[in-house]
Protein backbone atom coordinates (compact mmCIF):
# COMPACT_ATOMS: atom_id res chain seq x y z
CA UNK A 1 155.79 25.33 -18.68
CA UNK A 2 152.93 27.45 -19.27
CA UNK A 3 152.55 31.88 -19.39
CA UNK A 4 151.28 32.23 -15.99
CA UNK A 5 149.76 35.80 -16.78
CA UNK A 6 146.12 35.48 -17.24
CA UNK A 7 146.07 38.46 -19.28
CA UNK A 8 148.98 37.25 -21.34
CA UNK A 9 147.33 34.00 -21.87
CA UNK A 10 144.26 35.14 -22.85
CA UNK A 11 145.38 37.44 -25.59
CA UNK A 12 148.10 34.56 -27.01
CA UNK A 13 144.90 32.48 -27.16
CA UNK A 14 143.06 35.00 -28.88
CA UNK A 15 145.78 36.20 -31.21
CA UNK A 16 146.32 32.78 -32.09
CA UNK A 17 142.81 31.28 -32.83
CA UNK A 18 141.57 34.90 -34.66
CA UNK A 19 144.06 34.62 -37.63
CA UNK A 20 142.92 31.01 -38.10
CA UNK A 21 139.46 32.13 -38.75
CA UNK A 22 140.75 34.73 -40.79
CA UNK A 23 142.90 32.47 -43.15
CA UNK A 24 141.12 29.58 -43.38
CA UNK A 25 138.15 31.69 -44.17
CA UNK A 26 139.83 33.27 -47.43
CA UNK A 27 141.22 29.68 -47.86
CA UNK A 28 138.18 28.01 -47.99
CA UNK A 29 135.65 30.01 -50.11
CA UNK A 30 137.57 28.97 -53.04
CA UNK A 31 136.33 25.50 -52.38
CA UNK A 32 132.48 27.23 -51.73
CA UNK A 33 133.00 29.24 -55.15
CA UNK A 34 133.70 25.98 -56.81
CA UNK A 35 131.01 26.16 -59.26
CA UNK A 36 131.03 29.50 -59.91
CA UNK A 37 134.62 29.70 -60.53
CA UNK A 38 134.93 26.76 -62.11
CA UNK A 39 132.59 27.92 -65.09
CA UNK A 40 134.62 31.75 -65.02
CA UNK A 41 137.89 30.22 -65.83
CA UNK A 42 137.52 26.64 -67.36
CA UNK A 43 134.22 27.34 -69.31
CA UNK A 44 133.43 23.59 -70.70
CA UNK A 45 130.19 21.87 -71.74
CA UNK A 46 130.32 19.06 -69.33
CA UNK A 47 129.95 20.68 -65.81
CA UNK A 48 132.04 17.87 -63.83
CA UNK A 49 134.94 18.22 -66.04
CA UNK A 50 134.63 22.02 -65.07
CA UNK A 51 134.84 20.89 -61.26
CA UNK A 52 137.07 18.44 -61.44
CA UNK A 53 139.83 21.12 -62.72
CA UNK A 54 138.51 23.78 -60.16
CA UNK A 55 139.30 20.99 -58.09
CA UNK A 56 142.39 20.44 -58.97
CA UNK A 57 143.46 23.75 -58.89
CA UNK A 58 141.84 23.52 -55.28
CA UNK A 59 144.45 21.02 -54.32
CA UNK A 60 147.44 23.00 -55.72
CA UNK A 61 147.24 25.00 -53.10
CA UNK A 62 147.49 22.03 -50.94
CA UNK A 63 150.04 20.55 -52.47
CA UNK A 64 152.31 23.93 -51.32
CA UNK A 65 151.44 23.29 -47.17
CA UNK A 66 154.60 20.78 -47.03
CA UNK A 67 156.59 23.45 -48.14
CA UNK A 68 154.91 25.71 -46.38
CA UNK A 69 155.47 23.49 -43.36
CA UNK A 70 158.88 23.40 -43.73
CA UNK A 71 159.88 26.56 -44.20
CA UNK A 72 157.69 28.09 -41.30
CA UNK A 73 158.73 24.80 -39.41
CA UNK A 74 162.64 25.88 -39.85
CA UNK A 75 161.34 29.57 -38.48
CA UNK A 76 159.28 28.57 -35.81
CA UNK A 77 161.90 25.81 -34.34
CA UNK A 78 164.34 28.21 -34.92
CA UNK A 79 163.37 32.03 -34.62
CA UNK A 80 160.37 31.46 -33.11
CA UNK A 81 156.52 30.63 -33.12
CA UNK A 82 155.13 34.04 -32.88
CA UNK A 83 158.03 35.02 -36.01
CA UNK A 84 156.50 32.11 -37.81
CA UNK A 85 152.95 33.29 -37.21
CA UNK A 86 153.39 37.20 -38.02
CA UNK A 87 155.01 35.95 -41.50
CA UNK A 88 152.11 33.44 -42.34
CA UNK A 89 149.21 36.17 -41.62
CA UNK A 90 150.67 38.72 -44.19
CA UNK A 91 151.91 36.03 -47.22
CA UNK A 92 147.97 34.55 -47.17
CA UNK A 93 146.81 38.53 -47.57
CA UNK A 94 148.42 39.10 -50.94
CA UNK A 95 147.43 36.70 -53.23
CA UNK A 96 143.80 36.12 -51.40
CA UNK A 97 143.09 40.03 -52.22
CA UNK A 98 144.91 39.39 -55.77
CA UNK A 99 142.18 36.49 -56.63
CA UNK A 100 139.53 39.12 -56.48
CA UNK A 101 141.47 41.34 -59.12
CA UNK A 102 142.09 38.59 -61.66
CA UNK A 103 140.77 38.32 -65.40
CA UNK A 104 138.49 35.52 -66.86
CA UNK A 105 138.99 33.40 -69.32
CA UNK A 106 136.94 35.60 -70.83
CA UNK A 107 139.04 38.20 -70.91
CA UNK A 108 142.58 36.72 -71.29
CA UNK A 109 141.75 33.11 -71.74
CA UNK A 110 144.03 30.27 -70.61
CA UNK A 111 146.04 33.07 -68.85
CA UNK A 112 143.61 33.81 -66.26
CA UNK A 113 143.89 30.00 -64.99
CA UNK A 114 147.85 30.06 -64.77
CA UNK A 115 147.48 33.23 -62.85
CA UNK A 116 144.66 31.26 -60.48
CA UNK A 117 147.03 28.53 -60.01
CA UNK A 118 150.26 30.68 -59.12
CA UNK A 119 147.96 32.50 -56.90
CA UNK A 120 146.55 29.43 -55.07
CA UNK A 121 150.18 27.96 -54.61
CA UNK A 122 151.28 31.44 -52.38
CA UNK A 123 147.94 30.50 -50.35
CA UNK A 124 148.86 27.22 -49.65
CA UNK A 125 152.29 28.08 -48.72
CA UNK A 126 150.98 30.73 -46.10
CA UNK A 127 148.53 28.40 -44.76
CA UNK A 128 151.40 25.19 -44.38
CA UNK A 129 152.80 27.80 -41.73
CA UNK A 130 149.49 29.14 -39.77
CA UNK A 131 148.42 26.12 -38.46
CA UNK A 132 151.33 24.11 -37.22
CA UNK A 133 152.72 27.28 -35.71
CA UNK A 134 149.40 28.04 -33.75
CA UNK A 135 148.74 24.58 -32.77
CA UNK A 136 152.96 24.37 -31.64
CA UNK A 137 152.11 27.88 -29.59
CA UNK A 138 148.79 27.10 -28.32
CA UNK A 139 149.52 24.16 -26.69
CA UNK A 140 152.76 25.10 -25.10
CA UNK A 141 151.31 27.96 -23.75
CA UNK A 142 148.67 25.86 -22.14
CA UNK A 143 148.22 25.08 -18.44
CA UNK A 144 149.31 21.56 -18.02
CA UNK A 145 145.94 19.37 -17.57
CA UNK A 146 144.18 21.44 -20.46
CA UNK A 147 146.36 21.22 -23.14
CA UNK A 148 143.51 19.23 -25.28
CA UNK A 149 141.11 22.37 -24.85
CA UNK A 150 144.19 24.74 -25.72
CA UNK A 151 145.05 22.70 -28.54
CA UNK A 152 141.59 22.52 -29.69
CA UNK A 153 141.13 26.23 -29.78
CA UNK A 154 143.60 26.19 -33.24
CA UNK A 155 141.10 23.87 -35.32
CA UNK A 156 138.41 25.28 -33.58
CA UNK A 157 139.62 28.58 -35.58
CA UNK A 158 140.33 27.06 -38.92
CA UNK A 159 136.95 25.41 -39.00
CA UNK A 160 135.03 28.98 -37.88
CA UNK A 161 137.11 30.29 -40.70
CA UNK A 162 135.43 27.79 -42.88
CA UNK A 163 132.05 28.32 -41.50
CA UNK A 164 132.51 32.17 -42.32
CA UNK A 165 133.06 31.20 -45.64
CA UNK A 166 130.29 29.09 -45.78
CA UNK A 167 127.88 31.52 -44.16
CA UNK A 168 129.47 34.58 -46.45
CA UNK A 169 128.95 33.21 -50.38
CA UNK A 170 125.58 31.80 -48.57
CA UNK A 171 124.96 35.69 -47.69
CA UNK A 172 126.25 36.93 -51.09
CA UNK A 173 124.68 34.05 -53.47
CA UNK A 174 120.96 34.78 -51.64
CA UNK A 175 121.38 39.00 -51.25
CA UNK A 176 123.12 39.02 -55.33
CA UNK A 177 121.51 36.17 -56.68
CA UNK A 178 123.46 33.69 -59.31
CA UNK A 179 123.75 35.86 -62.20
CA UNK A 180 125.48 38.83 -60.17
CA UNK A 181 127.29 36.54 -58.42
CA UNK A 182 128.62 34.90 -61.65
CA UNK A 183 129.12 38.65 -62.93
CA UNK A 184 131.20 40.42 -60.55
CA UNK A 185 129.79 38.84 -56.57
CA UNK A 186 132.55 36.22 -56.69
CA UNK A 187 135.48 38.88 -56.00
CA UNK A 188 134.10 39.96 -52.73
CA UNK A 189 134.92 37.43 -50.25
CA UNK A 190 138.71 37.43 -52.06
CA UNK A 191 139.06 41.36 -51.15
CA UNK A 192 138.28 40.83 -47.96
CA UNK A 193 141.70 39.61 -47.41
CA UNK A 194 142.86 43.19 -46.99
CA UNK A 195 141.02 42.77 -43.22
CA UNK A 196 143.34 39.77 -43.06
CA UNK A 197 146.61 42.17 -42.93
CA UNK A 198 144.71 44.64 -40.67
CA UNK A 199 143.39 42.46 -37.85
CA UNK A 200 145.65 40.09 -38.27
CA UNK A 201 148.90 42.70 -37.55
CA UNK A 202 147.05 44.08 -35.03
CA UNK A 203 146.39 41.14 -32.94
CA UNK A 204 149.92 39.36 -33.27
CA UNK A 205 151.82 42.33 -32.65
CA UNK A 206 151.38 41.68 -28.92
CA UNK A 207 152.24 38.13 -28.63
CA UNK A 208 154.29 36.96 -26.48
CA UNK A 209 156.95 34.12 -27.04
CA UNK A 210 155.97 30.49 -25.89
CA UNK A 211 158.05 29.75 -22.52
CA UNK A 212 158.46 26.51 -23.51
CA UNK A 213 160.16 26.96 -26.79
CA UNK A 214 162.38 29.70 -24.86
CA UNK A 215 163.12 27.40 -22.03
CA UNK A 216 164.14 24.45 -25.51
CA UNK A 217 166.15 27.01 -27.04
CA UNK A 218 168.38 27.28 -23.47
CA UNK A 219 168.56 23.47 -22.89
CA UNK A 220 169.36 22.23 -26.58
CA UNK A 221 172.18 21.97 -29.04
CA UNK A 222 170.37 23.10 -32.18
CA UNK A 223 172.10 22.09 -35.89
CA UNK A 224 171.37 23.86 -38.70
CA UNK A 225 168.29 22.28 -40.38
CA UNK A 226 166.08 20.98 -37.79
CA UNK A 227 163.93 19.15 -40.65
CA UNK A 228 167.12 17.17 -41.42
CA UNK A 229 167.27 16.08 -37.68
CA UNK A 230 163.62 15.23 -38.08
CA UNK A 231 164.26 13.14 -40.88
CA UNK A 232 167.57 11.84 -39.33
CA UNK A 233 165.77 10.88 -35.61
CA UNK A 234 162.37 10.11 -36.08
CA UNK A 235 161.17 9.55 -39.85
CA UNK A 236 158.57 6.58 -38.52
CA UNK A 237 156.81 9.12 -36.09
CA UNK A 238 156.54 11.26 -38.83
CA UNK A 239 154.63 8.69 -41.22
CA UNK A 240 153.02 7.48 -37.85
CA UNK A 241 151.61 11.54 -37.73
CA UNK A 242 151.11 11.59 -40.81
CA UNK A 243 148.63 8.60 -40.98
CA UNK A 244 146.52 9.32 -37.77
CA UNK A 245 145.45 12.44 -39.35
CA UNK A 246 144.25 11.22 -43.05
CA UNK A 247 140.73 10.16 -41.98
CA UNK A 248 140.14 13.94 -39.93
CA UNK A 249 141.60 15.81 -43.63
CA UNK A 250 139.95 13.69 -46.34
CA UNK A 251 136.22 13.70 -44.45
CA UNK A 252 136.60 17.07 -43.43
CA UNK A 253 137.59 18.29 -46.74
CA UNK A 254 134.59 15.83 -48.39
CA UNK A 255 132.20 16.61 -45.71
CA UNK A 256 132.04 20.51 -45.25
CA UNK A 257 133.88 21.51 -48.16
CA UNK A 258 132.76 19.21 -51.39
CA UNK A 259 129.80 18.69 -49.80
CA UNK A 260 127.72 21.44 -50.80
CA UNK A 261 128.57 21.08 -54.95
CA UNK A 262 127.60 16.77 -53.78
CA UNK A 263 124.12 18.25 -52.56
CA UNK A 264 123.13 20.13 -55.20
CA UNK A 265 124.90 19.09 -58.72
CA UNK A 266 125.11 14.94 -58.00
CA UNK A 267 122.23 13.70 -55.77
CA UNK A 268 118.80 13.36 -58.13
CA UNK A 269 116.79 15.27 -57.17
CA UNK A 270 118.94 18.06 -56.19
CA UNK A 271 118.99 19.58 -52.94
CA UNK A 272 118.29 22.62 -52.53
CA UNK A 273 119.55 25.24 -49.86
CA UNK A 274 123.04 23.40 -49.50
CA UNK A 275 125.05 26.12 -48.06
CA UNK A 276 122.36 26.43 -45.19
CA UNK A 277 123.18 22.65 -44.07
CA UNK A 278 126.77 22.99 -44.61
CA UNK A 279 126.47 26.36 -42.21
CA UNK A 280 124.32 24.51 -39.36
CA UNK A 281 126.37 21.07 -39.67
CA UNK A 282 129.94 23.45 -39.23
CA UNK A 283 127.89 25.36 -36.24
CA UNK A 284 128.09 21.80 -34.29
CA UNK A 285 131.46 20.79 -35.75
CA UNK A 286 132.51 24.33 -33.79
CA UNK A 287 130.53 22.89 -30.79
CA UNK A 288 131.95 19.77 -30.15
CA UNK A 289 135.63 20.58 -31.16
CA UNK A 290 136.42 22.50 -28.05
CA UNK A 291 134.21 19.33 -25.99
CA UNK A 292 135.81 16.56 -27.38
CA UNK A 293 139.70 18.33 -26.41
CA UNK A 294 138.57 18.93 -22.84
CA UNK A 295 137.42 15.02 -22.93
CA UNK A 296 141.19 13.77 -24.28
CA UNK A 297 142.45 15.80 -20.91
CA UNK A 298 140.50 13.58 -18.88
CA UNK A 299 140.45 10.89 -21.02
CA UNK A 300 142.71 10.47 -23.01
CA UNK A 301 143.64 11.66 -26.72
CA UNK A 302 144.03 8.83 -28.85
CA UNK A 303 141.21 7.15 -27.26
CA UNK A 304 138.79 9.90 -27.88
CA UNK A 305 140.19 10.06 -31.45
CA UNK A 306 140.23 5.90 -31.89
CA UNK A 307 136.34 6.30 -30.59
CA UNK A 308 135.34 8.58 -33.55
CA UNK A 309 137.62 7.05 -36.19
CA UNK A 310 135.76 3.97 -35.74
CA UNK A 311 132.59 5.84 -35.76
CA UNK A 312 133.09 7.34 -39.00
CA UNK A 313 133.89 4.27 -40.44
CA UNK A 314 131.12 2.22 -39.22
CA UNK A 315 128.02 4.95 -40.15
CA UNK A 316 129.60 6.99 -42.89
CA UNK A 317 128.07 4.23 -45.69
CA UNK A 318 124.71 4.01 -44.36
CA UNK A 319 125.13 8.15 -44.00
CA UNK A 320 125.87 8.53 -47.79
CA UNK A 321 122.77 6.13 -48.60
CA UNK A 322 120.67 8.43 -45.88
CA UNK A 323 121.69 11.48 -48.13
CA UNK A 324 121.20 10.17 -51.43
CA UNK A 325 117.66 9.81 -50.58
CA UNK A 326 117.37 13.53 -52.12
CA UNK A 327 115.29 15.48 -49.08
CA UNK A 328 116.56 18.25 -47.27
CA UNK A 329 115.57 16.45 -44.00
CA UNK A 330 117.61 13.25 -44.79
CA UNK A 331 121.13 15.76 -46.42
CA UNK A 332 120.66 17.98 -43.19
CA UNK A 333 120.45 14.59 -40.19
CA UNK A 334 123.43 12.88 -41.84
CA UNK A 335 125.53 16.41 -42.21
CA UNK A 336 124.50 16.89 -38.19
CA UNK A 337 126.25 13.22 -37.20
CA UNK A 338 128.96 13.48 -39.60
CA UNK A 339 129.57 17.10 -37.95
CA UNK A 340 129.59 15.11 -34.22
CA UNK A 341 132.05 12.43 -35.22
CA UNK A 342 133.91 14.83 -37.39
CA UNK A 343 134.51 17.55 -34.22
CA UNK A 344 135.20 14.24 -31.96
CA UNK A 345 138.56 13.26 -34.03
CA UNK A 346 139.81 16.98 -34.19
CA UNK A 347 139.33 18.26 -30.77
CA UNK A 348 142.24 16.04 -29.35
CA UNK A 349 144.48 15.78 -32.51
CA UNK A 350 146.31 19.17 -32.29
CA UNK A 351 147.46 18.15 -28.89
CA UNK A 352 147.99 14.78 -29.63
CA UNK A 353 150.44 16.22 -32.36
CA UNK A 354 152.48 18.64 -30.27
CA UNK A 355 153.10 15.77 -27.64
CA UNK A 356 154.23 13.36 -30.32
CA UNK A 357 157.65 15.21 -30.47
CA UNK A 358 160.18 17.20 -28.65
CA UNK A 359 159.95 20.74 -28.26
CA UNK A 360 163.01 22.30 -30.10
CA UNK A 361 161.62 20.02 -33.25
CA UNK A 362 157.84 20.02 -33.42
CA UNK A 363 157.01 22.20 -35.44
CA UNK A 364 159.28 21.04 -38.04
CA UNK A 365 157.95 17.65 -37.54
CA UNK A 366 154.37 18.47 -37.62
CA UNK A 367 154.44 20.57 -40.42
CA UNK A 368 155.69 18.05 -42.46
CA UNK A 369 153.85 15.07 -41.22
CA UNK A 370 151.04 17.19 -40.95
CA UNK A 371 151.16 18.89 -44.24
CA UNK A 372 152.26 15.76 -46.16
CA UNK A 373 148.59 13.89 -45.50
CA UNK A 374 146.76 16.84 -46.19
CA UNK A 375 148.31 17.69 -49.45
CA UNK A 376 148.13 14.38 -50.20
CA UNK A 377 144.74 13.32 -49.44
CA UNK A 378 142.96 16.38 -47.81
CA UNK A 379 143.54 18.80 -50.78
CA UNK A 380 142.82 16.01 -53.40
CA UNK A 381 140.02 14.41 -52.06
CA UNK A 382 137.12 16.97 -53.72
CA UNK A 383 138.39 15.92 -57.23
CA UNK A 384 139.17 12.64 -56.95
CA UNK A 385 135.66 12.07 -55.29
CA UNK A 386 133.76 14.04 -58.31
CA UNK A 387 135.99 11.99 -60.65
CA UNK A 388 134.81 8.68 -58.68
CA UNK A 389 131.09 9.66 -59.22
CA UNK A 390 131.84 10.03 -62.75
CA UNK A 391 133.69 6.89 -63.60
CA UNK A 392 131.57 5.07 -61.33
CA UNK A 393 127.93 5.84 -62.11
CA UNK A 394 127.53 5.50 -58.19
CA UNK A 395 127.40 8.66 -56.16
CA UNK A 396 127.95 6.70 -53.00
CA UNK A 397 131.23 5.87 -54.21
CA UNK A 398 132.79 8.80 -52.03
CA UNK A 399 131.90 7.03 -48.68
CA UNK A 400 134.33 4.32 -49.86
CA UNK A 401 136.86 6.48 -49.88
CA UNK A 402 136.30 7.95 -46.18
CA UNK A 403 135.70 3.90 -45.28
CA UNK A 404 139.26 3.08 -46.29
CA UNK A 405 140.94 6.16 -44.42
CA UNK A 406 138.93 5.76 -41.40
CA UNK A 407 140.64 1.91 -40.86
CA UNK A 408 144.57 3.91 -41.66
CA UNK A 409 143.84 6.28 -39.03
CA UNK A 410 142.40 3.20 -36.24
CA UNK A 411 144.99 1.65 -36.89
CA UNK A 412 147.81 4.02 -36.35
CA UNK A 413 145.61 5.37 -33.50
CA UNK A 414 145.88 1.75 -32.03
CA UNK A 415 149.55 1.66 -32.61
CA UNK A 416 150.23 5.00 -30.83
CA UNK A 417 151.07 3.70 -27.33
CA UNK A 418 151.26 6.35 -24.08
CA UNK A 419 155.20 5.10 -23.90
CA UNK A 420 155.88 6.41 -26.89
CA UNK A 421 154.43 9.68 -26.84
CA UNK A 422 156.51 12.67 -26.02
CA UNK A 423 155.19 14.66 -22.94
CA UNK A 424 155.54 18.60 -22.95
CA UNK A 425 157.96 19.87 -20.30
């Protein structure tokens, strides 16, 4: 069942896919402040070791979303998706505008870190909730034969949040230059959560309630803890999720988040203009993501997604090697084919997701099947890759690691059957 009000539709839609973008964006330029921050509050003399714990604090955050998907799961099954999604837009405000406030090391030494970290779990937390309750909404609300496209429009959000980022320290780093931005430019992009709690309220205070989940909430017996019927029912869809996704969170992550610090502080010669590729590559990424969901209505959403899993695979070796040749030309054609296969695998997965389980329990079940890979991997995958590069010697070493999760995710893709798949009523 789908809100047959165009008017009503469109503004859902909108509501939904805005406060991606503006989560994901204050989300994300932690990753694209990397360097900076990493040399702000872990001041060391060897510059990876400075990443790699910027990086792990990076995946902190991360390692909150199963949490996060369980507790805005239990709401969202239970009270709600639009609850679920009001909550999650005001939690990510406060400790995004809070980053922007904090001390150094400089000023308060090892203090300022803990603070970063406590900071970076409440971010994760909120954004465990935002996306598995907009892709649960999004799709229900959908017309029946374009719930790929609908779907779609959730990542197509996150990642636009993502490319703000990108585009914004970009902006900052070229308008302040480095020393400014190492001075005081950093804390900009963190206060502009404060438009997240503006926007954001003003947008989701219209939203209406899914008809499907209203029409679940009338036909099922609900227990207490819907994550405990998750478990209970269906703990080998959940793993089954939770595998299909780990190629589309570890490249992602790698590709458009790492990828800029890879450019410029790993490949010899250095890169230059890094942000600027990341920014064009995420352009396309935003391009084909809505394409490739219309493509799984027609045909098919685990074979569009099978299609570019074994894409990635197959090219993302000889991609790495293309990259390390250390021109701008070579970094900025593999970023543009990576950003093709990448947009291919997520278009389709948010409604491949929702249809994997029954109403009255998907959102518990996605966000922690969901949440579980990218905390996992996703989150992870920046500073285990810089650690690889360093143990290794070999800064290919990180297409390895994409190689391996590529053949998980084909293969649950090929075990994923149209049987077995749950259909939205």
């Amino acid at each position: 069942m789908a809100e047959k009000n165009p008017a009503h539709l469109q503004r859902n839609t909108i509501a939904g896919v805005f406060g991606n973008i503006l989560e994901w964006y204050d989300f994300a330029v932690f990753g694209f402040l990397a360097p900076v921050i990493s040399v702000l509050f872990f001041p060391d003399e060897d510059p990876l070791a400075g990443l790699i714990m910027i990086y792990g604090i990076f995946a902190t955050g991360y390692m909150m979303r199963p949490l996060g998907g369980i507790i805005f799961g239990h709401i969202g099954d239970r009270m709600g998706r639009k609850v679920a999604l009001r909550l999650s837009i005001f939690l990510m405000a406060i400790p995004t505008v809070l980053v922007g406030f904090l001390p150094t090391h400089d000023d308060i030494g090892l203090t300022a870190a803990v603070l970063l970290v406590v900071l970076r779990l409440m971010q994760g937390l909120s954004v465990g909730g935002e996306l598995i309750g907009s892709i649960s909404f999004l799709v229900e609300i959908a017309p029946a034969k374009k719930r790929g496209l609908f779907g779609s429009w959730t990542l197509f959000g996150a990642v636009g949040g993502l490319l703000l980022g990108s585009a914004g320290v970009m902006l900052l780093t070229n308008i302040l230059g480095h020393e400014a931005m190492l001075k005081w430019g950093w804390r900009i992009p963190f206060w502009s959560g404060i438009i997240i709690l503006t926007v954001g309220a003003v947008l989701r205070r219209g939203m209406i309630e899914s008809p499907e989940f209203l029409q679940a909430q009338k036909e099922q017996s609900h227990e207490n803890s819907p994550l405990r019927q998750v478990l209970r029912e269906m703990p080998g869809r959940v793993l089954q999720l939770a595998a299909i996704v780990t190629l589309a969170t570890t490249s992602f992550y790698l590709i458009f988040v790492w990828m800029p610090t890879y450019l410029s502080k790993m490949v010899n010669p250095p890169i230059g203009h890094t942000l600027f590729i990341n920014t064009v590559a995420m352009l396309l990424v935003l391009v084909i993501i809505p394409l490739s969901g219309r493509l799984s209505d027609r045909y098919g959403r685990r074979e569009v997604m099978l299609l570019c899993s074994a894409a990635m695979g197959l090219l993302v070796y000889p991609l790495f090697l293309l990259i390390d040749q250390g021109t701008f030309a070579a970094a900025l054609c593999a970023q543009l084919i990576f950003a093709v296969i990448s947009g291919g695998i997520q278009g389709p997965m948010p409604a491949l997701m929702v249809e994997m389980f029954p109403t009255h329990l998907r959102s518990s079940a996605i966000g922690l099947g969901y949440n579980l890979s990218v905390a996992l991997l996703g989150g992870t995958a920046p500073m285990i890759c810089t650690w690889m590069v360093r143990e290794t010697g070999s800064i290919t070493s990180p297409a390895l690691y994409i190689l391996f999760f590529a053949i998980i995710s084909s293969i649950a893709l090929y075990m994923l059957t149209i049987e077995k798949t749950v259909e939205c009523h």
